[in-house]
Protein backbone atom coordinates (compact mmCIF):
# COMPACT_ATOMS: atom_id res chain seq x y z
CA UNK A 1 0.00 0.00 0.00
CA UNK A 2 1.52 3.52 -1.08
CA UNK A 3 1.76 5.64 2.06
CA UNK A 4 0.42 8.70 2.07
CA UNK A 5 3.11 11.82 2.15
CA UNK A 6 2.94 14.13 5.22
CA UNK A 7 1.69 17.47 4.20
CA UNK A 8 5.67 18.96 4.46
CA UNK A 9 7.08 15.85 4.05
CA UNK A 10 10.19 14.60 6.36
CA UNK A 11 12.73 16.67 3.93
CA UNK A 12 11.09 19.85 4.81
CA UNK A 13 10.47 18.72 8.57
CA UNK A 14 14.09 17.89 9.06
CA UNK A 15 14.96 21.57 7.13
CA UNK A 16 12.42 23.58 9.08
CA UNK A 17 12.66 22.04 12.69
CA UNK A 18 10.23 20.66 14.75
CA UNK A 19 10.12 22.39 18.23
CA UNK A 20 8.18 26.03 16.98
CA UNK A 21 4.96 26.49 17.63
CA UNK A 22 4.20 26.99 14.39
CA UNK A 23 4.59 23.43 13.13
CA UNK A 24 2.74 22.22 10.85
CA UNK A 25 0.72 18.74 12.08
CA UNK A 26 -1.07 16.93 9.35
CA UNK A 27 -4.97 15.98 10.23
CA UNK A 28 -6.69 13.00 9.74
CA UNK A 29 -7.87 13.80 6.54
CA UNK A 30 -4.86 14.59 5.37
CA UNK A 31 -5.50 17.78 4.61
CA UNK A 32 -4.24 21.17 6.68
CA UNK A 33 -6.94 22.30 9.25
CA UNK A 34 -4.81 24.12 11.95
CA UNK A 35 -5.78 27.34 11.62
CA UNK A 36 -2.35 29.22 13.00
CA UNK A 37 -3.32 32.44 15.54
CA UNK A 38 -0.85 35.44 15.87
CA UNK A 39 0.81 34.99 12.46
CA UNK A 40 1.04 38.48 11.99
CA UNK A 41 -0.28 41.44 12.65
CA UNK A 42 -3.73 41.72 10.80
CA UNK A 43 -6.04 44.53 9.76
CA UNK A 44 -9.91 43.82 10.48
CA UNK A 45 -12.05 45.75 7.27
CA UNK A 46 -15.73 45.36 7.58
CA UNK A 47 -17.53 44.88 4.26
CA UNK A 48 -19.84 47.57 4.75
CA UNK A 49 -16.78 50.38 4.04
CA UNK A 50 -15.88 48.48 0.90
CA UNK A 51 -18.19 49.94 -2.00
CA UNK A 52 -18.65 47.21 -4.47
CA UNK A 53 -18.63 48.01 -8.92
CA UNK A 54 -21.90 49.40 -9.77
CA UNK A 55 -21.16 48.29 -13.21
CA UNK A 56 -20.28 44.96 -12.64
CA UNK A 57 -22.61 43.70 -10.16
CA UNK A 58 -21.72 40.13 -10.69
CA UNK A 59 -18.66 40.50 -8.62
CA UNK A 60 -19.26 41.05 -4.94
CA UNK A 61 -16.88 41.03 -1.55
CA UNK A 62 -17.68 38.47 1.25
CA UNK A 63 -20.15 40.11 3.07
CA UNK A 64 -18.40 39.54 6.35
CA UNK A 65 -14.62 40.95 6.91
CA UNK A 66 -11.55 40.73 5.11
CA UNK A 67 -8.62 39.69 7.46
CA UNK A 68 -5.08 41.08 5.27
CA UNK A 69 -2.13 39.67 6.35
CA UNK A 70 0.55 42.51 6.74
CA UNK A 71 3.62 41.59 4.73
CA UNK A 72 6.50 44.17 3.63
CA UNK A 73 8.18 43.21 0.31
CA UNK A 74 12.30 43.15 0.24
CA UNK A 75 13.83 42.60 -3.20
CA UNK A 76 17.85 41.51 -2.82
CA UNK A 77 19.63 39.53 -5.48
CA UNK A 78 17.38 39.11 -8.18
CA UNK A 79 14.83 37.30 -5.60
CA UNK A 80 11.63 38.79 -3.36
CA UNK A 81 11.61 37.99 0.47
CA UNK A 82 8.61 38.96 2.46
CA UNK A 83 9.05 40.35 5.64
CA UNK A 84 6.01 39.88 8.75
CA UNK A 85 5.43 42.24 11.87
CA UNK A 86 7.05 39.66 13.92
CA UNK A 87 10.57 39.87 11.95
CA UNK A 88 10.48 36.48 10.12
CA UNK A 89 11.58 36.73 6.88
CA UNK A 90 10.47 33.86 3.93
CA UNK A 91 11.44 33.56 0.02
CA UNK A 92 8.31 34.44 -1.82
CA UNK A 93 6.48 31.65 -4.18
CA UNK A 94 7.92 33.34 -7.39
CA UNK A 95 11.13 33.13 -5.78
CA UNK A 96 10.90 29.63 -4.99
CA UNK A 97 9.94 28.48 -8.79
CA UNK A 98 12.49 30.82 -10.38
CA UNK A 99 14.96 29.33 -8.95
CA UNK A 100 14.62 25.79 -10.39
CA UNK A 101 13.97 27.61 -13.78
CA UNK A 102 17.10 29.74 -13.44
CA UNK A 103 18.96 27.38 -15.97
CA UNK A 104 16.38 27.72 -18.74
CA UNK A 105 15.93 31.29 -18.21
CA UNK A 106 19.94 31.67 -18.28
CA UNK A 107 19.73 30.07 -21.95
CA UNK A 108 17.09 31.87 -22.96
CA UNK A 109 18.73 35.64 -22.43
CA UNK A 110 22.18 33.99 -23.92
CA UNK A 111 19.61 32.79 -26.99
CA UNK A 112 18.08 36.34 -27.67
CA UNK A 113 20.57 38.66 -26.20
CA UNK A 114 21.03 40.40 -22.92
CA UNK A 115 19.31 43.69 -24.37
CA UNK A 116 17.09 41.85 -26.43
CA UNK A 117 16.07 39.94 -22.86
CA UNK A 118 15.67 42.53 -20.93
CA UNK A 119 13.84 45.14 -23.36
CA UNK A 120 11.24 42.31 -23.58
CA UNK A 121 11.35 41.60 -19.67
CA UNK A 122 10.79 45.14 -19.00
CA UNK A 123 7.93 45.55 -21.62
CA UNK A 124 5.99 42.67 -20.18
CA UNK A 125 6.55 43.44 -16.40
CA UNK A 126 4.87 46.70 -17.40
CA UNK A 127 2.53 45.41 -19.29
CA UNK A 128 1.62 42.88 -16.39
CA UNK A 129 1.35 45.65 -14.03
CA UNK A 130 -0.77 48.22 -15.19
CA UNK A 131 -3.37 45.44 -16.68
CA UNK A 132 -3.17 43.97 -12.79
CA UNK A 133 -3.71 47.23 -11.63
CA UNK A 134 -6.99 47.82 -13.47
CA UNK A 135 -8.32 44.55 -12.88
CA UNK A 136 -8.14 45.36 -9.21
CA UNK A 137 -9.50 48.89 -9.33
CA UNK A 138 -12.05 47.30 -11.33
CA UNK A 139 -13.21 44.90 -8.87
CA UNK A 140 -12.83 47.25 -5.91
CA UNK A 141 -15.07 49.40 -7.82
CA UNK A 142 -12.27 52.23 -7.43
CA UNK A 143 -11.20 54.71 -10.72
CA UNK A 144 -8.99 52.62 -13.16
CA UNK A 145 -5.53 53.60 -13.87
CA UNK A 146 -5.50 56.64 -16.52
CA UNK A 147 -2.59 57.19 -19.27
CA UNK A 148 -2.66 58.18 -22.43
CA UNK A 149 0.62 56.60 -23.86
CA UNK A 150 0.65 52.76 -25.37
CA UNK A 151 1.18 50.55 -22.27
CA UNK A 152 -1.87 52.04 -20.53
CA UNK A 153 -4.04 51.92 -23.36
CA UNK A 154 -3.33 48.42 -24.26
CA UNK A 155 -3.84 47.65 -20.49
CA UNK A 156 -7.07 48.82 -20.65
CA UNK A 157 -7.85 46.59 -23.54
CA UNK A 158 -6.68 43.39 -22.49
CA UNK A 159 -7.91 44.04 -18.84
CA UNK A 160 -11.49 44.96 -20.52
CA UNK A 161 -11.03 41.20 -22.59
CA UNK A 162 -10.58 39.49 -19.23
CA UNK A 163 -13.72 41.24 -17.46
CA UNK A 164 -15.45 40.64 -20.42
CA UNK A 165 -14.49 37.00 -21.36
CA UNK A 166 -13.64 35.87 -17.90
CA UNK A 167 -15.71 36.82 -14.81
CA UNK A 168 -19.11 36.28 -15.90
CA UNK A 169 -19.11 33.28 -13.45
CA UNK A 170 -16.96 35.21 -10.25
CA UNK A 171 -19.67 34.72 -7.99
CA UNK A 172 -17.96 36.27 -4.75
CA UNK A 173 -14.16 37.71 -4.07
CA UNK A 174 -12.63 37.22 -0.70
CA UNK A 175 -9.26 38.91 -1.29
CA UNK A 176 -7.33 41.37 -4.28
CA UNK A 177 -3.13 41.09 -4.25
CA UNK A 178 -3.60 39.29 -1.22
CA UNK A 179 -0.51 38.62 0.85
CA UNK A 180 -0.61 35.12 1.82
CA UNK A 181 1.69 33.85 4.34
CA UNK A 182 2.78 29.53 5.50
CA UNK A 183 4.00 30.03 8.49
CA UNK A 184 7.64 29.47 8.31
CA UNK A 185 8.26 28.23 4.80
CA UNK A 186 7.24 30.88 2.23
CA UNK A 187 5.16 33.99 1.83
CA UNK A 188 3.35 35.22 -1.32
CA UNK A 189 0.66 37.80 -2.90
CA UNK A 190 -2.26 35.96 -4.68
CA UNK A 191 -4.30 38.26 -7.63
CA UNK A 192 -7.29 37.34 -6.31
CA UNK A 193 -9.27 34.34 -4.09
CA UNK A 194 -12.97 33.91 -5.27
CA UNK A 195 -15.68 31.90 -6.13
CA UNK A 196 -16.12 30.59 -9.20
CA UNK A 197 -18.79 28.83 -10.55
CA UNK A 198 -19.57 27.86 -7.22
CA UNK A 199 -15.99 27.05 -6.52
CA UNK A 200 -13.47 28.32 -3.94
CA UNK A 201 -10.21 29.26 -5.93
CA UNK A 202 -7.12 30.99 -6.48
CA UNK A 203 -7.49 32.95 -9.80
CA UNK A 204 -3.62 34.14 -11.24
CA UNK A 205 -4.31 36.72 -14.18
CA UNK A 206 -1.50 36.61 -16.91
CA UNK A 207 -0.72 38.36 -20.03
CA UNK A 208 1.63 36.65 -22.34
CA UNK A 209 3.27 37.44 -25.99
CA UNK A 210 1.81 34.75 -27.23
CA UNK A 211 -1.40 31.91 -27.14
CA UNK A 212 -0.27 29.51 -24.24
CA UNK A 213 -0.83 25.53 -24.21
CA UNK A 214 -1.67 23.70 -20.81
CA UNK A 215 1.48 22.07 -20.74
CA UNK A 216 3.60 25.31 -20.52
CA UNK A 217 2.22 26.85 -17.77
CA UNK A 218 2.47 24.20 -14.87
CA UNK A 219 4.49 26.77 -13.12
CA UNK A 220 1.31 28.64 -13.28
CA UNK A 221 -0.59 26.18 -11.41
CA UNK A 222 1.91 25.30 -9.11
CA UNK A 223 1.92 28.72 -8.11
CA UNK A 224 -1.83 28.68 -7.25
CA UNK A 225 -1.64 25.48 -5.42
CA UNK A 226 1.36 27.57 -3.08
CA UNK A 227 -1.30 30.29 -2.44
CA UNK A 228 -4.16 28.07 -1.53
CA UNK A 229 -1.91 25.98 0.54
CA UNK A 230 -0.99 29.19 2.63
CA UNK A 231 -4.99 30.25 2.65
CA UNK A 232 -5.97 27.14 3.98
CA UNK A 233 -3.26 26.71 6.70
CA UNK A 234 -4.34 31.02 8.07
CA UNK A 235 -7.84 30.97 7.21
CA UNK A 236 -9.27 27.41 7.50
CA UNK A 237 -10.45 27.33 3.97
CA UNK A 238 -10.70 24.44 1.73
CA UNK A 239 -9.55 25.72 -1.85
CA UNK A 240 -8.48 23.45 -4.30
CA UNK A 241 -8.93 24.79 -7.31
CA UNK A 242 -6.81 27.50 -8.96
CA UNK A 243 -8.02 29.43 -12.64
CA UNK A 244 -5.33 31.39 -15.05
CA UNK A 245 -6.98 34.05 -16.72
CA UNK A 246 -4.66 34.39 -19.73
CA UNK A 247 -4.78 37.44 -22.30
CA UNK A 248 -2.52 37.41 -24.89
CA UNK A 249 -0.66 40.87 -25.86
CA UNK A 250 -2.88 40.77 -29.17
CA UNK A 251 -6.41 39.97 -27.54
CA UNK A 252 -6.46 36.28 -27.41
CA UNK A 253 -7.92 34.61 -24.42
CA UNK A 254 -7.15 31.34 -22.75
CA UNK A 255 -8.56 30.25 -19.35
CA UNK A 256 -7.54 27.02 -17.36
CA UNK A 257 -9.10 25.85 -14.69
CA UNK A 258 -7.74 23.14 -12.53
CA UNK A 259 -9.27 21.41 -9.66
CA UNK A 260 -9.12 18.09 -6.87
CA UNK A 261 -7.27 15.67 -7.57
CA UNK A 262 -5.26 17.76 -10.68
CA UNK A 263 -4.56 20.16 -8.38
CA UNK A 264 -3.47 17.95 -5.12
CA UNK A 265 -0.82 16.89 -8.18
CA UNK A 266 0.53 20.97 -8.25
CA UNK A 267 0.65 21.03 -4.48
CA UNK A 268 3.05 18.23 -4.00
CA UNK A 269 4.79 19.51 -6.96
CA UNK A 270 5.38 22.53 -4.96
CA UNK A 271 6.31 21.01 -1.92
CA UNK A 272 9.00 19.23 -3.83
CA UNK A 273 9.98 23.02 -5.27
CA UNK A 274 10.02 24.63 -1.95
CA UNK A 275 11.80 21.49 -0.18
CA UNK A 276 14.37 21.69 -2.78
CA UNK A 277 14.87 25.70 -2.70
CA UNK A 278 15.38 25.42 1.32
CA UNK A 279 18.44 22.35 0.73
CA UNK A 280 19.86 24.26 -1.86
CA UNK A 281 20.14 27.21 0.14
CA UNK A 282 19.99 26.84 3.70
């Protein structure tokens, strides 16, 4: 009979220690239920100051409280560390997957060029950014970014094909850029966490240069499964789903949804990640 892996695994265990009191015990079920207490510092925001979209009324907040996890953002060599109230300081997801992708993205700036490289880099960071930004503003109900030059007009059009294409079925949000914090092993800001369809899930929002297939984004997915991992373990929650809304920088768009047992698959693939990042750099 195949035994069933511990929800850090005895790698990770041995890395991370076993005498805080923020250990992580596996339930039962197998699945994370300890909701952790005094994690950080948190901000209590009741939903009656929030003032929902009046033109999208198919998106609405959860009409209880948000709790925000506090996290501070540090950027030292080429990698993104968030800091808590308490002092702790953990790699962030990105972090985490870059570096097992480090190699590949190495050959790929020695393929195209170092200026090459990084004019694209920079273009698409942008690009990312501002189309990010108005999605948010958008669901907050809140002005959308202005601009009159290129990157904020064409952020406005692919953000308007993702409302458009793409939320008709958000039934609820519970959280925009939330900061997302596993006590002890990483930290992370997820675009948003919503229901969909009827479904609790972490929905990543991604332009790209070109149409994606499934198979190229796993990193996407894995990256979802990190942030519901981290929602479950603070907030009790039971998402396992996550959905890429993908626009591509000519108007194409791709969603991917991926759910139970699919997704259980990007979890352990990024406990594998994160257990591997911590060996390689402890």
């Amino acid at each position: 009979m195949r035994k069933e892996r511990g929800v850090l695994g005895r790698g990770l265990a041995s890395i991370l220690g076993g005498s805080d009191r923020h250990t992580v015990k596996k339930s039962k079920n197998r699945k994370i239920t300890k909701k952790l207490e005094n994690i950080s510092s948190t901000n209590e925001i009741l939903i009656s100051q929030i003032v929902t979209n009046p033109f999208q009324p198919r998106i609405n907040f959860k009409h209880e409280k948000l709790d925000l996890q506090e996290l501070e953002v540090e950027q030292s060599n080429n990698a993104r560390w968030y800091l808590t109230p308490e002092g702790n300081k953990y790699p962030s997801v990105s972090t985490a997957i870059g570096w097992h992708n480090r190699g590949a993205i190495a050959a790929w700036r020695k393929r195209v060029g170092k200026a090459e490289a990084q004019r694209i880099v920079t273009e698409s960071a942008n690009l990312g950014t501002v189309t990010h930004k108005h999605l948010e503003s958008y669901i907050e109900g809140v002005e959308r970014p202005g601009g009159s030059n290129q990157v904020y007009q064409q952020a406005k059009q692919l953000s308007d094909i993702i409302i458009d294409k793409g939320f008709d079925k958000v039934n609820e949000v519970w959280g925009i850029e939330q900061g997302l914090c596993f006590p002890n092993l990483y930290a992370g800001t997820a675009d948003m966490v919503c229901v969909y369809d009827g479904i609790p899930v972490i929905g990543d929002f991604k332009t790209s240069r070109k149409v994606k297939k499934k198979e190229w984004i796993e990193d996407y997915f894995v990256q979802c499964a990190a942030y519901a991992l981290a929602h479950n373990e603070v907030y009790g929650t039971d998402i396992q789903a996550g959905l890429i809304f993908i626009v591509s920088h000519s108007g194409e768009y791709q969603q991917f949804l991926v759910k139970n047992g699919e997704f259980k698959k990007y979890t352990d693939m990024w406990l594998d990640k994160v257990e591997a990042f911590y060996k390689a750099t402890k």
